[in-house]
Each structure stands twice: as C-alpha cells, then as structure tokens.
N, C-alpha and C. Protein backbone atom coordinates (compact mmCIF):
# COMPACT_ATOMS: atom_id res chain seq x y z
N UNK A 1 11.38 2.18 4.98
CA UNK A 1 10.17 2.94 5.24
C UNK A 1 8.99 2.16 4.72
N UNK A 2 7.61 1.87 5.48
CA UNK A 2 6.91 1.97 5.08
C UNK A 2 6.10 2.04 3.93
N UNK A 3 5.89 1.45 3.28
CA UNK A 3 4.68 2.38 2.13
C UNK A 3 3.65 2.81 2.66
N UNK A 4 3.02 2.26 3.90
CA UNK A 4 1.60 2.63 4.39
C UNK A 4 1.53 3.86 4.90
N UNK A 5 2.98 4.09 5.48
CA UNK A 5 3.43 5.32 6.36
C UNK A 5 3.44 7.07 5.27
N UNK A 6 2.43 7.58 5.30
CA UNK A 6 2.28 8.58 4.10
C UNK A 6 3.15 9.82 5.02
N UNK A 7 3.32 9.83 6.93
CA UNK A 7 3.38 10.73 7.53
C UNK A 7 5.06 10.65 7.27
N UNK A 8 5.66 9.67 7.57
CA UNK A 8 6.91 9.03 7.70
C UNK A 8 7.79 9.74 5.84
N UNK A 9 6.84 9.65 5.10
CA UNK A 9 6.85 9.93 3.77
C UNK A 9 7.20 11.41 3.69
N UNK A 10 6.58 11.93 4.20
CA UNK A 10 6.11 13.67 3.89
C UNK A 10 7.37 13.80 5.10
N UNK A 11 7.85 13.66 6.28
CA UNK A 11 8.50 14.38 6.96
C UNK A 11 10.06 13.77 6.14
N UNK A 12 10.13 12.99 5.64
CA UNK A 12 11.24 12.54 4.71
C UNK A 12 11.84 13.31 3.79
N UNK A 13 10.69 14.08 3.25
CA UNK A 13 10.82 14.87 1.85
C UNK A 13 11.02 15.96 2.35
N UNK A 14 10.32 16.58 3.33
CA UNK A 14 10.69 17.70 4.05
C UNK A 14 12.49 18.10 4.54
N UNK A 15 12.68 16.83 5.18
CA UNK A 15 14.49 16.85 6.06
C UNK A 15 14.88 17.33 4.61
N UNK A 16 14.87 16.21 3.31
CA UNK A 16 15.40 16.81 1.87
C UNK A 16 15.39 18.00 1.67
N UNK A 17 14.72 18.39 1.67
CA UNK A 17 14.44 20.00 1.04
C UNK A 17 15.27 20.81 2.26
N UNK A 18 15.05 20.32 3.61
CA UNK A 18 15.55 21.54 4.55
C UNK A 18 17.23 21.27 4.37
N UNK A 19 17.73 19.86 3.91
CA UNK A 19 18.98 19.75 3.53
C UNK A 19 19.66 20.32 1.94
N UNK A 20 18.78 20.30 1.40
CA UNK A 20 18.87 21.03 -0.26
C UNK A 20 19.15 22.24 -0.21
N UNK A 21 18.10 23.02 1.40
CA UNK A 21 18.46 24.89 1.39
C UNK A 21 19.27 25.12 2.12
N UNK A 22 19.82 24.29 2.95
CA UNK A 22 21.01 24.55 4.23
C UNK A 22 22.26 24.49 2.93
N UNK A 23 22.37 23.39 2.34
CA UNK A 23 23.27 23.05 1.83
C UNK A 23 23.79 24.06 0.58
N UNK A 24 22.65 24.39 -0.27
CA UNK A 24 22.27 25.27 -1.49
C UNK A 24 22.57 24.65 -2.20
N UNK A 25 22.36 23.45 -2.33
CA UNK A 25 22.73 22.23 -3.16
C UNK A 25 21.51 21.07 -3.42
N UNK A 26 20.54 21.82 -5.09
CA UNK A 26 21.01 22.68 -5.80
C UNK A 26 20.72 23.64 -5.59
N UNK A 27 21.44 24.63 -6.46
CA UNK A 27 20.91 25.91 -6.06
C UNK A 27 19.54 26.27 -6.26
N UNK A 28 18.73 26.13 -7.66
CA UNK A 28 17.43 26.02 -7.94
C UNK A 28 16.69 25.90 -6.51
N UNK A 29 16.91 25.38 -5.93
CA UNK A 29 16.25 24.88 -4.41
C UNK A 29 15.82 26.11 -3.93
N UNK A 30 17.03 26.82 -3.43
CA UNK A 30 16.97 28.08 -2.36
C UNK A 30 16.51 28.96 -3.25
N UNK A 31 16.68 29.29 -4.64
CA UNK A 31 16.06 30.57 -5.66
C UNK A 31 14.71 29.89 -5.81
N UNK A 32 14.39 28.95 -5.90
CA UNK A 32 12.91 28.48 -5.73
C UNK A 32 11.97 29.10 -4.43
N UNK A 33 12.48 28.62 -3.45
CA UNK A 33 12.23 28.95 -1.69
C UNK A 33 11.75 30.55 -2.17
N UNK A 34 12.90 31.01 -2.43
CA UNK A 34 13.10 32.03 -2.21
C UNK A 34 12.24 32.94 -3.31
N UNK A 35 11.88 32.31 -4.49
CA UNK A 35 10.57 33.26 -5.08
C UNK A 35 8.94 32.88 -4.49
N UNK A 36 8.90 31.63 -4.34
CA UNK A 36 7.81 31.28 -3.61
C UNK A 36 7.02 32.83 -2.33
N UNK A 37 8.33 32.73 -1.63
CA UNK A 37 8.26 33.34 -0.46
C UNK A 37 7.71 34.85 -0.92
N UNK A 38 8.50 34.97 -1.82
CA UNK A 38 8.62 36.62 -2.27
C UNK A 38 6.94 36.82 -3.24
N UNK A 39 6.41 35.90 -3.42
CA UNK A 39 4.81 35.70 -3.71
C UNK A 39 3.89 35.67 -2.80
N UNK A 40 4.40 35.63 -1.20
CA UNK A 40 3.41 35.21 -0.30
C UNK A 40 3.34 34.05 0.24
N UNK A 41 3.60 33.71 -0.31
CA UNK A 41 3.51 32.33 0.14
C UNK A 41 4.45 31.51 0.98
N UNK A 42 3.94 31.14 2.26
CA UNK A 42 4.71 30.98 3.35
C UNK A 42 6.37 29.79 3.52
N UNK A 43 6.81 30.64 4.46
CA UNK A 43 8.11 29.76 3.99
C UNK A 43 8.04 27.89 4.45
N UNK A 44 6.88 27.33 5.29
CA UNK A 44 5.94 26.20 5.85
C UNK A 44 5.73 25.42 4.41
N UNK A 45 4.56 26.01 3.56
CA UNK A 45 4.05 25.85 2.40
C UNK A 45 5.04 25.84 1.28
N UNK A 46 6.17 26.66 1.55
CA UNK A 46 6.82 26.89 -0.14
C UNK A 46 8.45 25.58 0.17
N UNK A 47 8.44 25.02 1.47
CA UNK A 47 9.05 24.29 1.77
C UNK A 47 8.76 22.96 0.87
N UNK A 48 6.87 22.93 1.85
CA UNK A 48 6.04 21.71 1.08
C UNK A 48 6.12 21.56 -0.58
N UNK A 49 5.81 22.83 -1.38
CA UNK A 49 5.68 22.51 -2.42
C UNK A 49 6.96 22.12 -2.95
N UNK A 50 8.13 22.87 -2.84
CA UNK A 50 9.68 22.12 -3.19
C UNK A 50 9.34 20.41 -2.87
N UNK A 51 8.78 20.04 -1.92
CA UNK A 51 9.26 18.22 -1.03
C UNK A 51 8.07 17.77 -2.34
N UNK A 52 6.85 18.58 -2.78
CA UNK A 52 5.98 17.62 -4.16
C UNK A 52 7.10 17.79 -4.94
N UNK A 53 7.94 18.44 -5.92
CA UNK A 53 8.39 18.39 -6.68
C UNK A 53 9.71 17.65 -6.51
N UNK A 54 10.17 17.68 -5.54
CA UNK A 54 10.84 16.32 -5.19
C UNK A 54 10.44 15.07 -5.18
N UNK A 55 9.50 14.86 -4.44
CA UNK A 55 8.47 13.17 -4.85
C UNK A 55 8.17 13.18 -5.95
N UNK A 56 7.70 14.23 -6.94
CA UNK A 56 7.21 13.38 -7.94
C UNK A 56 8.55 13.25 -9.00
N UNK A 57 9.54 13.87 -9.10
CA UNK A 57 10.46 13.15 -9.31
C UNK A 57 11.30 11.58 -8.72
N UNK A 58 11.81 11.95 -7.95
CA UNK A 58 12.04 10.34 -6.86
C UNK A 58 11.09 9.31 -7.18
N UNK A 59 9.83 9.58 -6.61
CA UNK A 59 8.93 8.43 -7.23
C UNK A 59 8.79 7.95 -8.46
N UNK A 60 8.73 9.09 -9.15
CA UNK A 60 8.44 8.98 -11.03
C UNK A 60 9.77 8.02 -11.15
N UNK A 61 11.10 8.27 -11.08
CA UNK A 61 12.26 7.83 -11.22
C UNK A 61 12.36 6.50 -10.70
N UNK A 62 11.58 5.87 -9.39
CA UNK A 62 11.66 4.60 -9.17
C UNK A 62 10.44 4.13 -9.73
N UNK A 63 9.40 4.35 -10.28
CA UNK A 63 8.59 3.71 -10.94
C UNK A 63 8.93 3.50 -12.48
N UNK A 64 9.57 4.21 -13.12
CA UNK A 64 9.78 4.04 -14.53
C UNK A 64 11.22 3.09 -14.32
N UNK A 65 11.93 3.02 -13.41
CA UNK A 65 13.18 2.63 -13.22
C UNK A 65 13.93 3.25 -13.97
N UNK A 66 14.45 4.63 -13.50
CA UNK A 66 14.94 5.89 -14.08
C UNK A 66 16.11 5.90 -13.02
N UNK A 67 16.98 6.44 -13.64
CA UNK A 67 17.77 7.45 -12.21
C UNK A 67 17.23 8.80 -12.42
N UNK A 68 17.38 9.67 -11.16
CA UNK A 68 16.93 10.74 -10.63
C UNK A 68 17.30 11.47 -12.14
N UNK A 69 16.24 12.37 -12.28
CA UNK A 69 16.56 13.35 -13.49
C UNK A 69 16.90 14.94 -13.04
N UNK A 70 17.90 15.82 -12.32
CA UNK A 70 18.19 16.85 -11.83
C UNK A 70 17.72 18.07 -12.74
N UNK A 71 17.57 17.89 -14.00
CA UNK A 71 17.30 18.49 -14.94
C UNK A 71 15.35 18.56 -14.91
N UNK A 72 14.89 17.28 -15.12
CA UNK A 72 13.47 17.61 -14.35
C UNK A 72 13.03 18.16 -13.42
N UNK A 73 13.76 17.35 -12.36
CA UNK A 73 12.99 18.50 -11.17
C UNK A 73 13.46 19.67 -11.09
N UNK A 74 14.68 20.34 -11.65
CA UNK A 74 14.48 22.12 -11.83
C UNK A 74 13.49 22.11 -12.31
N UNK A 75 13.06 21.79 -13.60
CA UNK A 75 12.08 21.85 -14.37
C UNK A 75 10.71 22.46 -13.70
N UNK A 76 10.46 20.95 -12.54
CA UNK A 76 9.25 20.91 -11.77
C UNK A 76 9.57 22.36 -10.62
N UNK A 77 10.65 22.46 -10.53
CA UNK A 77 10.76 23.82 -9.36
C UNK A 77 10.38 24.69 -10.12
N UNK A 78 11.09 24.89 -11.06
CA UNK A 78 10.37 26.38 -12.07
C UNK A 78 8.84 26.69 -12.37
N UNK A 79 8.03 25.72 -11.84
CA UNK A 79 6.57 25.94 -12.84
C UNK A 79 5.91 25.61 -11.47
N UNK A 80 6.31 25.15 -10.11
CA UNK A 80 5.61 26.04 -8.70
C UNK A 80 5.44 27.45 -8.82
N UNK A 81 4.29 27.87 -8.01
CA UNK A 81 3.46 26.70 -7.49
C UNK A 81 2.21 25.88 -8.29
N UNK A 82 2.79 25.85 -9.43
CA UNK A 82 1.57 25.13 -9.97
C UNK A 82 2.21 23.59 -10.03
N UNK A 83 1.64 22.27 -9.66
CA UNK A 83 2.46 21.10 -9.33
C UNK A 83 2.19 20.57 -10.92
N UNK A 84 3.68 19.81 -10.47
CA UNK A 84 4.37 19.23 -12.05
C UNK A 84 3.62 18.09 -12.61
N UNK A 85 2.26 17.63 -11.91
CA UNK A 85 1.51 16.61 -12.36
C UNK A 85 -0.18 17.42 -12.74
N UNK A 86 -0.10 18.87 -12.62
CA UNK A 86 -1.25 19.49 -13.42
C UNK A 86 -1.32 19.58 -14.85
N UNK A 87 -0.28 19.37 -15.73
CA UNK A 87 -0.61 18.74 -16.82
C UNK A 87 -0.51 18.19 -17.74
N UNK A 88 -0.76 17.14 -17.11
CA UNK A 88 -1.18 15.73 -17.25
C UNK A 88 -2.56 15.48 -17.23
C-alpha cells in the first residue's frame, strides 16, 4: 500500500473492523459497535471510530517497533468516542 494513498488506508481499516464484527473476534469490537450505536451514533460513524482506534494502535506499534498491543486497543475502544490521541 501506498503511503500517499490515505483513501486506500481508511477503506483498509474499515474491511478490519467489518472483519473484527463478523468474526466477534475480539469481542470488545462488537460490545464497542454496539454501545456506540446505543448512544446514537451511527452504525457508518461508530464503524469509523473502531478503524481510529485500530490505526492508532497498528501505526503506534509500527512506529515504536512494537508488536500489536490487544490490551491497548481495548483500552482505546473503551474511551470512544473520545479518540485515544485526545490526551496527549
């Protein structure tokens, strides 16, 4: 992929997430989805915000040269919709 490609990026993170809630693997995923939703907030949007808290794990993890931390990004699912880089 790309780095320039930000569109290629975002529909990437998206398939993830729609494979994370098909799958329910993790579960956090779909009980995430699924309070989002139950706030209003559309199932389009509460998709998106799961795919930030996925990138900024993934990314964070290849920039520090980390492996994936599963334990973080629940983390980052639990504290949507406010995103896991507000504070900072």
């Amino acid at each position: 992929m790309n780095q320039s490609d930000p569109k290629k990026a975002r529909e990437a993170m998206l398939a993830a997430v729609e494979n994370q809630l098909k799958a329910n693997d993790p579960p956090k995923v779909k009980e995430t989805f699924n309070r989002l939703v139950s706030i209003g907030i559309s199932k389009q949007d509460s998709k998106k915000y799961i795919a930030c808290a996925l990138s900024v794990e993934i990314f964070g993890a290849m920039q520090n040269l980390e492996e994936f931390n599963p334990q973080r990004y629940e983390q980052n699912l639990d504290s949507l919709p406010d995103m896991p880089w507000e504070d900072e």
